[in-house]
C-alpha atoms as a PDB file:
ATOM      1  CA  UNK A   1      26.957   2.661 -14.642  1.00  0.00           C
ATOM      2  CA  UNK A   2      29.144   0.215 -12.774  1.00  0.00           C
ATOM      3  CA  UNK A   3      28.513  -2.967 -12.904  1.00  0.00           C
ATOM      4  CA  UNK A   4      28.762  -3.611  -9.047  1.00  0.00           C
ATOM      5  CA  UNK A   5      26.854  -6.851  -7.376  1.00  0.00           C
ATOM      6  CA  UNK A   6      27.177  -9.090 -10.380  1.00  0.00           C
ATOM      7  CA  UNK A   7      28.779 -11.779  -8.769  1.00  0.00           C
ATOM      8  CA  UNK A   8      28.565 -12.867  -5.101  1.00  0.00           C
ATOM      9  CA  UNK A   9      31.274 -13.571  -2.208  1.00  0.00           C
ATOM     10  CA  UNK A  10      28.670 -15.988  -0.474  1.00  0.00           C
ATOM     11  CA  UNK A  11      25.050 -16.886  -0.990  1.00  0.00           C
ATOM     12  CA  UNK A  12      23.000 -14.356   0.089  1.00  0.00           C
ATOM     13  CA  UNK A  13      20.635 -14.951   3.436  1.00  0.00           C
ATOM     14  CA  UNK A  14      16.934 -14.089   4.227  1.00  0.00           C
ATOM     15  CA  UNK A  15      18.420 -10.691   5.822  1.00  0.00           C
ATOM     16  CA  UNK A  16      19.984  -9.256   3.194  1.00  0.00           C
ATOM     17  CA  UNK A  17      17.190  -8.972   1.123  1.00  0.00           C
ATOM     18  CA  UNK A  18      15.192  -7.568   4.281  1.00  0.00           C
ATOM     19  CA  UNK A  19      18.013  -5.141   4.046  1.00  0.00           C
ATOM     20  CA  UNK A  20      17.150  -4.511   0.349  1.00  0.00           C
ATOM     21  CA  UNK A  21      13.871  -3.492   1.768  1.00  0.00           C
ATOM     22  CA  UNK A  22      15.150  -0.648   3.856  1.00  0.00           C
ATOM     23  CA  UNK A  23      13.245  -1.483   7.048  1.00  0.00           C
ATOM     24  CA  UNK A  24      14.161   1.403   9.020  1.00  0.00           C
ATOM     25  CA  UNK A  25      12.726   3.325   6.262  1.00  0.00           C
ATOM     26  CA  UNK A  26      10.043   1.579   5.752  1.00  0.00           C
ATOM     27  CA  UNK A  27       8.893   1.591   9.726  1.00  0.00           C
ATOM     28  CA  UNK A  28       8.324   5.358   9.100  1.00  0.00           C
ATOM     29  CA  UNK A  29       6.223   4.683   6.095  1.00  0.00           C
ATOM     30  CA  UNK A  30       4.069   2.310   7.640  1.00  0.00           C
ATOM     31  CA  UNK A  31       3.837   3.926  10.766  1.00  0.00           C
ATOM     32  CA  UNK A  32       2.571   7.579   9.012  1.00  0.00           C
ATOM     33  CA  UNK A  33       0.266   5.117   6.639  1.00  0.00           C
ATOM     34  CA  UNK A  34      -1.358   4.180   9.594  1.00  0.00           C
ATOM     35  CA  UNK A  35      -2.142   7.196  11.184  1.00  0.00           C
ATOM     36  CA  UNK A  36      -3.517   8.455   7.977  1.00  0.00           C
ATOM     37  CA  UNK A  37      -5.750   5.623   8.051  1.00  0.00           C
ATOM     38  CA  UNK A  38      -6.960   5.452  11.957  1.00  0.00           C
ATOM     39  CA  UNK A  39      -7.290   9.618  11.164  1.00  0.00           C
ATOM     40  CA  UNK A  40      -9.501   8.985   7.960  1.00  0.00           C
ATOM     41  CA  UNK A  41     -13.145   9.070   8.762  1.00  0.00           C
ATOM     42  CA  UNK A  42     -15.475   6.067   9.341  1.00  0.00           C
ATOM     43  CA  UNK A  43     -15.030   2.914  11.640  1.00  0.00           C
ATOM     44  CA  UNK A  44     -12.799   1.441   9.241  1.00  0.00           C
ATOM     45  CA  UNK A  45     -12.232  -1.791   8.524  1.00  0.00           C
ATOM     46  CA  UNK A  46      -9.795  -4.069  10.473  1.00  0.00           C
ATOM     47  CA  UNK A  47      -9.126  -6.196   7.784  1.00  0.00           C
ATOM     48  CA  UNK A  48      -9.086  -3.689   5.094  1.00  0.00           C
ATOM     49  CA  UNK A  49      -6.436  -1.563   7.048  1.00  0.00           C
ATOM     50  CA  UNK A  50      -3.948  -4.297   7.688  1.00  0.00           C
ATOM     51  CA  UNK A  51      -4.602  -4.885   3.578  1.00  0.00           C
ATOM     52  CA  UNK A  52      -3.461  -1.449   3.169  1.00  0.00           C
ATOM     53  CA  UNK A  53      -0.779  -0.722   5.475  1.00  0.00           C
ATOM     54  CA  UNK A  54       0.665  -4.178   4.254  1.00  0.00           C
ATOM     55  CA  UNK A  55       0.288  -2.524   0.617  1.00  0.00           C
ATOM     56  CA  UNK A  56       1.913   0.586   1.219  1.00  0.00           C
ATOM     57  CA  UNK A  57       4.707  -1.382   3.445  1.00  0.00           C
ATOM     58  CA  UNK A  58       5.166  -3.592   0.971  1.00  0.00           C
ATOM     59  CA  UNK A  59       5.465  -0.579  -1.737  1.00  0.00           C
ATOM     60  CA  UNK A  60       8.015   0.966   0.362  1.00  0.00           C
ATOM     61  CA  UNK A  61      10.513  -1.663   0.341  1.00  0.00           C
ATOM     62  CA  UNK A  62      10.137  -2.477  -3.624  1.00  0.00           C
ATOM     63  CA  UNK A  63      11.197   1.144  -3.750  1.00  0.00           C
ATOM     64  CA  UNK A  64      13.978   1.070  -1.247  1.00  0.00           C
ATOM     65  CA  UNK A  65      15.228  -2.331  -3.403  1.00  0.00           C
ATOM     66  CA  UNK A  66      14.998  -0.593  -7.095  1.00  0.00           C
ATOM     67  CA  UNK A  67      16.927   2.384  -5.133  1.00  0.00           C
ATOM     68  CA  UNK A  68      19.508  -0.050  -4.342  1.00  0.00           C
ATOM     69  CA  UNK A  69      19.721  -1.741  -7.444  1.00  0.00           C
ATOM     70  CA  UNK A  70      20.041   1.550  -9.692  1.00  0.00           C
ATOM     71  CA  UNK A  71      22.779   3.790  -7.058  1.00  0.00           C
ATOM     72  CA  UNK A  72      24.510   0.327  -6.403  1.00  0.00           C
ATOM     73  CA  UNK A  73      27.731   2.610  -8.310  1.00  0.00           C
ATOM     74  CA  UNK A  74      26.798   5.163  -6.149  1.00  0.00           C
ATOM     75  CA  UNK A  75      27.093   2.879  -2.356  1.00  0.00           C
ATOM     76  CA  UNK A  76      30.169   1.509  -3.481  1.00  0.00           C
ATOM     77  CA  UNK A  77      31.737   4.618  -2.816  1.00  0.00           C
ATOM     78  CA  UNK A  78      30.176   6.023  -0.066  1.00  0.00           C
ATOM     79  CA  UNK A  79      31.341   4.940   3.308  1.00  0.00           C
ATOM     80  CA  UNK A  80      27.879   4.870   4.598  1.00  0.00           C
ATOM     81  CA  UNK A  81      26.411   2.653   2.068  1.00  0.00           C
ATOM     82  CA  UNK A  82      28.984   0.765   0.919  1.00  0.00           C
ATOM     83  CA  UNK A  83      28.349  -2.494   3.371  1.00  0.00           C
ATOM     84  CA  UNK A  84      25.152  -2.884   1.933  1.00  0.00           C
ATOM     85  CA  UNK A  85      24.178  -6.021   0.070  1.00  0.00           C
ATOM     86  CA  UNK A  86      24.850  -5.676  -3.327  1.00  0.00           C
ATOM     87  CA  UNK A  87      27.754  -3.027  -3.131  1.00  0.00           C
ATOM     88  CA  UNK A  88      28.997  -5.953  -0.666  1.00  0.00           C
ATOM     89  CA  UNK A  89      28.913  -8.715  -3.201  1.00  0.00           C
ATOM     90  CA  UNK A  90      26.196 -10.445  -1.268  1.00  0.00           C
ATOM     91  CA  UNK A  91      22.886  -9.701  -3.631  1.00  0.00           C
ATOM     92  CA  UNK A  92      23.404  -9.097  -7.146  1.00  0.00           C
ATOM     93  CA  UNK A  93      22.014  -6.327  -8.436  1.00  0.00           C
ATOM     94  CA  UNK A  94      19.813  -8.383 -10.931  1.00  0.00           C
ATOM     95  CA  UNK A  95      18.165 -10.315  -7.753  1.00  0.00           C
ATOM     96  CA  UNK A  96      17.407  -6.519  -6.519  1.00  0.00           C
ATOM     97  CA  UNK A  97      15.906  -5.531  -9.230  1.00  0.00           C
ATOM     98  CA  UNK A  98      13.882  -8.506 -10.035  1.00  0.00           C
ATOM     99  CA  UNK A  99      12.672  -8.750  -6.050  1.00  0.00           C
ATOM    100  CA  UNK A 100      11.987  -4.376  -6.327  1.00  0.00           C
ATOM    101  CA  UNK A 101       9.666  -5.036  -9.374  1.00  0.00           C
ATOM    102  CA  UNK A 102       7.972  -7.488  -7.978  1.00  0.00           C
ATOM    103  CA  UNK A 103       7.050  -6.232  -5.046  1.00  0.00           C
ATOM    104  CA  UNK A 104       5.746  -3.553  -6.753  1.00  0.00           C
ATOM    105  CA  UNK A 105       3.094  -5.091  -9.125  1.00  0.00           C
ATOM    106  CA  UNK A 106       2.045  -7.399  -5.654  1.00  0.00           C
ATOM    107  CA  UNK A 107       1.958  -3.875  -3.773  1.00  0.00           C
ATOM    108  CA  UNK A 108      -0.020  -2.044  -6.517  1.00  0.00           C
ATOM    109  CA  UNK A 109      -2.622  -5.588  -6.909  1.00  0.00           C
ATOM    110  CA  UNK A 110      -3.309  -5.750  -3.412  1.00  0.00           C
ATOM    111  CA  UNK A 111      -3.998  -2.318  -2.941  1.00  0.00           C
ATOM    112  CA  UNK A 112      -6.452  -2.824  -5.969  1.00  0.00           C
ATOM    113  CA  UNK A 113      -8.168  -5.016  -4.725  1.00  0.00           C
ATOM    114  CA  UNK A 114      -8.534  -3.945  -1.304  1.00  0.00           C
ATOM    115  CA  UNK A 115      -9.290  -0.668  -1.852  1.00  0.00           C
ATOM    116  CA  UNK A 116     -10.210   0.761  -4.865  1.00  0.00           C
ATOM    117  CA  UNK A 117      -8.238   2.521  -7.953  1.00  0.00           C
ATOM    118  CA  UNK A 118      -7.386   5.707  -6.521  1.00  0.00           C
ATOM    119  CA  UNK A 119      -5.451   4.421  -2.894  1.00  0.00           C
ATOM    120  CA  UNK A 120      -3.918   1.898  -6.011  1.00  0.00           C
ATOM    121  CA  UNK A 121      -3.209   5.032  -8.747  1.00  0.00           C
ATOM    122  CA  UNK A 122      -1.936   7.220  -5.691  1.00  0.00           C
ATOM    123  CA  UNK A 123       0.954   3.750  -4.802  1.00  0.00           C
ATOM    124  CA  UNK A 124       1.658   3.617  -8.285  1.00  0.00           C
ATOM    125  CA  UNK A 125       2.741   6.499  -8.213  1.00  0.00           C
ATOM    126  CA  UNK A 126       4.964   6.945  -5.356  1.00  0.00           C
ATOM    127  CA  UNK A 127       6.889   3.501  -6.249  1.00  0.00           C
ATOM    128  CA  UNK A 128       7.246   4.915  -9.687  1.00  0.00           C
ATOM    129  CA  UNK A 129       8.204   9.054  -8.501  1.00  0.00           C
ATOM    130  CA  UNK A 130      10.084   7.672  -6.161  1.00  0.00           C
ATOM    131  CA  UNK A 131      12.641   4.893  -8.225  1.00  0.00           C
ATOM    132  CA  UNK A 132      12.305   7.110 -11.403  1.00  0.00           C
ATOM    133  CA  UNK A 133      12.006  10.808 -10.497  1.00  0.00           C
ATOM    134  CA  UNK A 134      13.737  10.808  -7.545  1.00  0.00           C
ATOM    135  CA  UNK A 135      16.265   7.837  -8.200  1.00  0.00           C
ATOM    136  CA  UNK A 136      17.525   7.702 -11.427  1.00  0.00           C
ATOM    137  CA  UNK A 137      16.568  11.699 -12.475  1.00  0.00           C
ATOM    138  CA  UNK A 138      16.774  14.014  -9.240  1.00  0.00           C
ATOM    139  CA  UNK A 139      19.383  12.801  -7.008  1.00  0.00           C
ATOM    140  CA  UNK A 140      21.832  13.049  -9.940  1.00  0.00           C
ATOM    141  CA  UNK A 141      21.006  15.944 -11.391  1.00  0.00           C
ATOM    142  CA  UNK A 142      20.032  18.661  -8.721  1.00  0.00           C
ATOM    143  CA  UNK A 143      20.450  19.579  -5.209  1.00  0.00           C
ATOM    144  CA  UNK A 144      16.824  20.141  -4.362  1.00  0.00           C
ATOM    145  CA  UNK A 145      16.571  16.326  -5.163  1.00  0.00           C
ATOM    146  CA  UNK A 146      15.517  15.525  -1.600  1.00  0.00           C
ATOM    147  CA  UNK A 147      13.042  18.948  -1.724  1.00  0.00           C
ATOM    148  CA  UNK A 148      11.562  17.836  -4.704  1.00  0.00           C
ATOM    149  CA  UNK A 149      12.181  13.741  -4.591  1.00  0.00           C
ATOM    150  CA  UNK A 150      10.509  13.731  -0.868  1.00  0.00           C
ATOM    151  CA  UNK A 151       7.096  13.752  -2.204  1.00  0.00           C
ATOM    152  CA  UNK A 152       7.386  10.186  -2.828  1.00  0.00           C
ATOM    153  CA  UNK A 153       7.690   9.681   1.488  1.00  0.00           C
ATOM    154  CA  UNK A 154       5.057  12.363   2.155  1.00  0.00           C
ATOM    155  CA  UNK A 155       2.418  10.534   0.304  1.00  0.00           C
ATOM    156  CA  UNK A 156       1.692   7.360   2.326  1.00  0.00           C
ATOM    157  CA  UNK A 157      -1.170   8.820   4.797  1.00  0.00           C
ATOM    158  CA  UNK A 158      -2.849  10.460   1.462  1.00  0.00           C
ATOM    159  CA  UNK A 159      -2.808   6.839   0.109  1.00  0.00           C
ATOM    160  CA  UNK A 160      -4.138   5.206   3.182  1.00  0.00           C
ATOM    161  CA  UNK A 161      -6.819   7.687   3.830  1.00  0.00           C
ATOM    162  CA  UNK A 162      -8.034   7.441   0.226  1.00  0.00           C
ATOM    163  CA  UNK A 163      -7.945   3.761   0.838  1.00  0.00           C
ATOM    164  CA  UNK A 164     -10.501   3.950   3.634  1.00  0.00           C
ATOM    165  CA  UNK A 165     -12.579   7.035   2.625  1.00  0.00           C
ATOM    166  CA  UNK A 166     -12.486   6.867  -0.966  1.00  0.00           C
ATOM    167  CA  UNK A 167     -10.908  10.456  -1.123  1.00  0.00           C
ATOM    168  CA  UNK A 168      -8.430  12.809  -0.180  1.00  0.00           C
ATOM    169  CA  UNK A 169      -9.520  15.657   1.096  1.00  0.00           C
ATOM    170  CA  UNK A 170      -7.729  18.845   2.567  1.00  0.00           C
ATOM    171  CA  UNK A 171      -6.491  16.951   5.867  1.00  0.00           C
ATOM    172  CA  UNK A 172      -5.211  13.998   4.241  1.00  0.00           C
ATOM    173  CA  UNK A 173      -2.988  16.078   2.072  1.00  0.00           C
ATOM    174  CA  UNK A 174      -1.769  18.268   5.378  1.00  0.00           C
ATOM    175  CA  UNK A 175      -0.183  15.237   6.795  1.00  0.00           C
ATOM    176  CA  UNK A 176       1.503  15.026   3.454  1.00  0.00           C
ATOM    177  CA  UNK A 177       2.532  18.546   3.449  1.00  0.00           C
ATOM    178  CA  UNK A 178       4.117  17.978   7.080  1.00  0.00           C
ATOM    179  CA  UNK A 179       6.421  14.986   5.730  1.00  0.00           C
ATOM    180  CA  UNK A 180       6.936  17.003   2.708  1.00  0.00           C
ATOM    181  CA  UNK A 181       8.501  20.045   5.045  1.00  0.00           C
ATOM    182  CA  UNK A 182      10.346  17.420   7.070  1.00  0.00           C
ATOM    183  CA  UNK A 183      12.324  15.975   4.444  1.00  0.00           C
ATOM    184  CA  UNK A 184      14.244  18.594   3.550  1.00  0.00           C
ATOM    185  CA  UNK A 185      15.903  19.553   7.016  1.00  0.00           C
ATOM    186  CA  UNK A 186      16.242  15.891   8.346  1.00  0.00           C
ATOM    187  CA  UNK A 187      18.433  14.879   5.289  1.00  0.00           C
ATOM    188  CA  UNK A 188      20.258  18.192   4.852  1.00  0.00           C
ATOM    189  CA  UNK A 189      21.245  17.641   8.468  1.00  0.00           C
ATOM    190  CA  UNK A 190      22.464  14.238   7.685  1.00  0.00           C
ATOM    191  CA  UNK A 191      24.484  15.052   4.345  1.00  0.00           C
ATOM    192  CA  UNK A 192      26.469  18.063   6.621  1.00  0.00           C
ATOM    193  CA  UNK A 193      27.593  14.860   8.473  1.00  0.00           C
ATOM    194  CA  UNK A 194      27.836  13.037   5.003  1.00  0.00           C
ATOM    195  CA  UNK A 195      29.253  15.528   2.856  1.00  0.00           C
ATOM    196  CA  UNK A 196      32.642  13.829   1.789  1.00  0.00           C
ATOM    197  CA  UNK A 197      30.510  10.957   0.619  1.00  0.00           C
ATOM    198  CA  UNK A 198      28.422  12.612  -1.530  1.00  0.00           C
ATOM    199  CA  UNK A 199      31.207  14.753  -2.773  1.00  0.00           C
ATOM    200  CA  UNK A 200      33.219  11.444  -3.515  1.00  0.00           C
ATOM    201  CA  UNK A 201      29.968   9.739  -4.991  1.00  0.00           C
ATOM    202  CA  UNK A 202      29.406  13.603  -7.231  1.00  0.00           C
ATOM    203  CA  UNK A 203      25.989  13.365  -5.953  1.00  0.00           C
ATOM    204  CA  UNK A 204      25.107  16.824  -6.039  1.00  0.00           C
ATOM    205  CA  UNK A 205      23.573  17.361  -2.407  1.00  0.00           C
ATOM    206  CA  UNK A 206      23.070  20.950  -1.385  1.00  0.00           C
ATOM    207  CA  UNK A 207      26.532  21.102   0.871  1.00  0.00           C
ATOM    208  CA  UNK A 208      28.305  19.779  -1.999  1.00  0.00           C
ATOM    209  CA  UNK A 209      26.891  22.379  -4.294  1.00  0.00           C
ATOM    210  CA  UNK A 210      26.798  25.223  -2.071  1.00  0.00           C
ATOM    211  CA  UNK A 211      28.511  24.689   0.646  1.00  0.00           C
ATOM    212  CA  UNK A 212      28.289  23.846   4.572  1.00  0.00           C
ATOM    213  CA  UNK A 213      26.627  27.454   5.200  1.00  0.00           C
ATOM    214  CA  UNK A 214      23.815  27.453   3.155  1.00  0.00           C
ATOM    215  CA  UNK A 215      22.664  24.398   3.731  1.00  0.00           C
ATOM    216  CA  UNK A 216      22.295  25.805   7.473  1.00  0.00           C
ATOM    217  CA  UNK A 217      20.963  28.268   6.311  1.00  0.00           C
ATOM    218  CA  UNK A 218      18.725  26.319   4.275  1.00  0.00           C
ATOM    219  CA  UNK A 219      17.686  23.593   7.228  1.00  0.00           C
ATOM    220  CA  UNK A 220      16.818  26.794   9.519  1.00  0.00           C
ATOM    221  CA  UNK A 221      14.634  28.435   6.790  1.00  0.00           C
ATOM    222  CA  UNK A 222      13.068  25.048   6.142  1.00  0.00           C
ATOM    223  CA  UNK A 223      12.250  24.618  10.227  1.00  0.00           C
ATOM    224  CA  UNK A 224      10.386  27.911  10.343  1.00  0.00           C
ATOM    225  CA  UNK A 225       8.079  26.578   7.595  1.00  0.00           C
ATOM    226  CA  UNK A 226       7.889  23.250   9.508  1.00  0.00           C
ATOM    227  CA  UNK A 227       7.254  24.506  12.698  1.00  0.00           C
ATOM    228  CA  UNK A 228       3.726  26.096  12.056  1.00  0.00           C
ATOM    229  CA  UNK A 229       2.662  23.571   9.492  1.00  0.00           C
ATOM    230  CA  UNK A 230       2.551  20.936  12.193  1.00  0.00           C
ATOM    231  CA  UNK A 231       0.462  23.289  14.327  1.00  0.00           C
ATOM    232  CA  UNK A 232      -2.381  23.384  10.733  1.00  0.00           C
ATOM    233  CA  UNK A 233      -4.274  19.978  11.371  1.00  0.00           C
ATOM    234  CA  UNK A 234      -5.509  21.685  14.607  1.00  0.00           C
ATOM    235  CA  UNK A 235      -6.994  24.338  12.975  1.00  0.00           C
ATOM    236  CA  UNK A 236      -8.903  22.186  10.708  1.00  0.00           C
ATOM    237  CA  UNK A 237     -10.071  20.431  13.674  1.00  0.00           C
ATOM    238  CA  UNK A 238      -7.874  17.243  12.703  1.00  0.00           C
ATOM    239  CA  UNK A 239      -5.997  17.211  15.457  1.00  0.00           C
ATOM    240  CA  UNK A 240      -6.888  18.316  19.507  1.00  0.00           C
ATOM    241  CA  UNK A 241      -5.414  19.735  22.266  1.00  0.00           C
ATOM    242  CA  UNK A 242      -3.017  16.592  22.800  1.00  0.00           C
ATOM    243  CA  UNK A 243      -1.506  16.976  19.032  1.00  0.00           C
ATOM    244  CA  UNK A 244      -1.478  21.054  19.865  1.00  0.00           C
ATOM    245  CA  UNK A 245       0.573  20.711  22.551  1.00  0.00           C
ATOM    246  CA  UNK A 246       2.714  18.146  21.238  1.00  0.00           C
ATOM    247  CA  UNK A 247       3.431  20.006  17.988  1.00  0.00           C
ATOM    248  CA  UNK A 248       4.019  23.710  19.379  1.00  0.00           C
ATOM    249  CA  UNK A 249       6.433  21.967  21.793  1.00  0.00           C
ATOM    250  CA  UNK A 250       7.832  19.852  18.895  1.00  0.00           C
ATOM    251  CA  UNK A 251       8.094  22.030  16.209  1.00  0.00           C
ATOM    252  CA  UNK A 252       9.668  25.073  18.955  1.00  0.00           C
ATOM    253  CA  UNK A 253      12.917  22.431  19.524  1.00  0.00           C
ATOM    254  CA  UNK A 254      12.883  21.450  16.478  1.00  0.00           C
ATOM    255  CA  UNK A 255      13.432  24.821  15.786  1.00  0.00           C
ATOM    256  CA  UNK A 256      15.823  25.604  18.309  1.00  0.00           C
ATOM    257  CA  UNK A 257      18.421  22.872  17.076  1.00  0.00           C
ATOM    258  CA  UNK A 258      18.496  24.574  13.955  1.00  0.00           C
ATOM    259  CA  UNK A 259      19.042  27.697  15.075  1.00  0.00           C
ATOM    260  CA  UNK A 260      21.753  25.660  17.168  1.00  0.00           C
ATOM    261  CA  UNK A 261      23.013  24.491  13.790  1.00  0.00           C
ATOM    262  CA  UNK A 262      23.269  27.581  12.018  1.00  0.00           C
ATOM    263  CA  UNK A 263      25.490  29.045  14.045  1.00  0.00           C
ATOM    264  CA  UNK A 264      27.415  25.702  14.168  1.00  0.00           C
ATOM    265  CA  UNK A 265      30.147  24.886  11.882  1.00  0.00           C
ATOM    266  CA  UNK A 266      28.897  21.643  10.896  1.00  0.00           C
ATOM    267  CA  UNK A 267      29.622  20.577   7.800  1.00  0.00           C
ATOM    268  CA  UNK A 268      33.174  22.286   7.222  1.00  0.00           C
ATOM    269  CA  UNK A 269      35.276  19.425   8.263  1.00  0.00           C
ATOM    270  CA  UNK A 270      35.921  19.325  11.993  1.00  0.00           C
ATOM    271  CA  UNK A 271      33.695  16.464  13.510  1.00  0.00           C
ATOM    272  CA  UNK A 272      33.963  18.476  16.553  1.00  0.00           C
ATOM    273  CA  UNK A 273      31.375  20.728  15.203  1.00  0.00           C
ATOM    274  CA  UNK A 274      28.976  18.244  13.954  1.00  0.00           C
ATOM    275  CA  UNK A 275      27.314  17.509  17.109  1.00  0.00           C
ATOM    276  CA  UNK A 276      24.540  20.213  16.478  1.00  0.00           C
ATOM    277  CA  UNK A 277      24.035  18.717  12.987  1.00  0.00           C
ATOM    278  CA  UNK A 278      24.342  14.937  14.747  1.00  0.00           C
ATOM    279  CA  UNK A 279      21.485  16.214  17.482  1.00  0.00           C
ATOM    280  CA  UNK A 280      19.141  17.941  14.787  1.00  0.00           C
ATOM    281  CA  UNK A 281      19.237  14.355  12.997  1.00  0.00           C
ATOM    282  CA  UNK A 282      18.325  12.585  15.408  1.00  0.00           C
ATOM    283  CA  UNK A 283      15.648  14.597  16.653  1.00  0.00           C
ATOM    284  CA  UNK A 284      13.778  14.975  13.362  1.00  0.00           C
ATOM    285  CA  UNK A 285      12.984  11.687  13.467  1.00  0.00           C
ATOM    286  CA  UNK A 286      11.441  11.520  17.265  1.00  0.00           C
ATOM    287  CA  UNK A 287       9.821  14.227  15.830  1.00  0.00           C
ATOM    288  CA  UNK A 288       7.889  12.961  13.316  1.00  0.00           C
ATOM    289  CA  UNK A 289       7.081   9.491  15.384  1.00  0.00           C
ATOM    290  CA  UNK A 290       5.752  11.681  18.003  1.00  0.00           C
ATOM    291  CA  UNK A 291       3.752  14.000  15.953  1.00  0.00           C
ATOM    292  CA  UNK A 292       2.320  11.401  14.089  1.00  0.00           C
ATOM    293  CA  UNK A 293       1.635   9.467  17.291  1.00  0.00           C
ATOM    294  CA  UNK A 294       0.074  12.513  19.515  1.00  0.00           C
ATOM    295  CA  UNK A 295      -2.529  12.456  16.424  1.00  0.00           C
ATOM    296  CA  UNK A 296      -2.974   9.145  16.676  1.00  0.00           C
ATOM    297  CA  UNK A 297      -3.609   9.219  20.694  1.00  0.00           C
ATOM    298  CA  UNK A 298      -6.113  12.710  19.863  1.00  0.00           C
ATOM    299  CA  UNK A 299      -8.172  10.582  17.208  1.00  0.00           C
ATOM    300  CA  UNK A 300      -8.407   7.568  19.463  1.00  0.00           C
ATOM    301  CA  UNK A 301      -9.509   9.550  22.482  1.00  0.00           C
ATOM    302  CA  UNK A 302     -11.746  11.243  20.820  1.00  0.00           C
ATOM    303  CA  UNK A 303     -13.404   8.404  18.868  1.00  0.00           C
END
């Protein structure tokens, strides 16, 4: 690997190693941790869930700074990536890892002690699937890395509803299964905007390794699955007629863009066609704040 980050243009500042953190990311996270908690049943506890969200928040950005530290070759090249800290001389990639493992063992403690050894088990786990598996195995070596690899972002309501319950039952893992379906079309659309990158970088993302077509293809297929798997958690009586409404309308558009994209040519080199490919991106992630939030609206109205 290349040894990029070792030494430093300038001292590095209190906001570049928030940016190690990946707080964009990590709002996402937190934001579908709480939800699975407020979802989870009981009263809760209002200390206990700041505990855990903190935990899992906390988790999130150890992993986003050990993903750093180990594809720090990898941002160097890609235009996207390549202003960030350590690729930009201004954290070395030491500091990164030292601040990512760290933040892990405090993550993993806390969640201990707040909570119980399975919430704890269930964030050991994601830090490790997702700097390990997904990191330094999967996004090397295959193009379903982000299929595969995205179980590590899915998991975060399962860990804060085990945190307050002490299990995780069916429902719990449904909200995971919705993040899980929703990885692979959000990113797909963003590496057809991406593709030279990755191609530069020989990471082998799916229109890299099969081209601009199928990973339309791919995204569209992936969308069907989505769009009734956000519709399940009313059926299980998880989520009401607020969540229903938002996720048939939700899950129809999202399923309209990529129908919109697979008849696009995004992806083949003209940014004139990536529009469709710009607009499913963008909306996958309203998406998932929304859906997340109409359950959160449903629970609270109805407790």
């Amino acid at each position: 690997m290349v040894d990029v980050g070792a030494t430093q243009e300038r001292p590095a500042s209190a906001s570049d190693y928030l940016a190690l953190l990946k707080p964009r990311v990590m709002s996402l996270v937190v934001f579908t941790a709480l939800v699975g908690y407020i979802a989870a049943p009981g009263a809760g506890d209002p200390v206990l869930g700041f505990a855990v969200v903190l935990a899992i928040a906390v988790a999130a950005g150890a992993s986003g700074a050990l993903n750093m530290w180990y594809d720090a070759d990898i941002d160097t090249v890609m235009s996207r990536t390549r202003t960030r800290p350590i690729p930009a001389g201004r954290v070395s990639r030491d500091d990164a890892l030292m601040l990512g493992l760290t933040l892990s063992a405090l993550s993993v403690v806390t969640m201990q002690l707040a909570a119980g050894v399975l919430a704890a088990g269930l964030l050991a786990f994601t830090i490790f699937f997702y700097a390990v598996v997904y990191t330094m195995w999967l996004k090397r070596s295959t193009p379903q890395n982000i299929v595969i690899g995205g179980l590590s972002g899915a998991l975060p309501p399962a860990i804060a509803w085990a945190a307050k319950a002490g299990a995780a039952p069916l429902d719990a893992w449904l909200l995971v299964a919705i993040i899980f379906m929703w990885t692979p079309p959000h990113f797909w659309a963003l590496s057809l905007l991406s593709h030279k990158d990755y191609a530069d970088a020989r990471v082998p993302m799916l229109p890299v390794t099969h081209g601009a077509k199928s990973t339309r293809v791919h995204v569209f297929v992936y969308s069907l699955l989505l769009a009734p798997l956000g519709l399940a958690p009313v059926l299980t009586g998880l989520g009401g007629a607020i969540y229903g409404a938002v996720a048939a309308a939700g899950g129809a558009f999202f399923v309209f863009l990529a129908w919109r994209l697979l008849r696009s040519r995004a992806g083949e080199g003209d940014k004139a066609q990536a529009k469709p490919a710009r607009d499913l991106f963008a909306f996958s992630i309203l998406y998932l704040f929304v859906l997340f939030g109409a359950l959160l609206v449903d629970r609270v109205v109805g407790a």
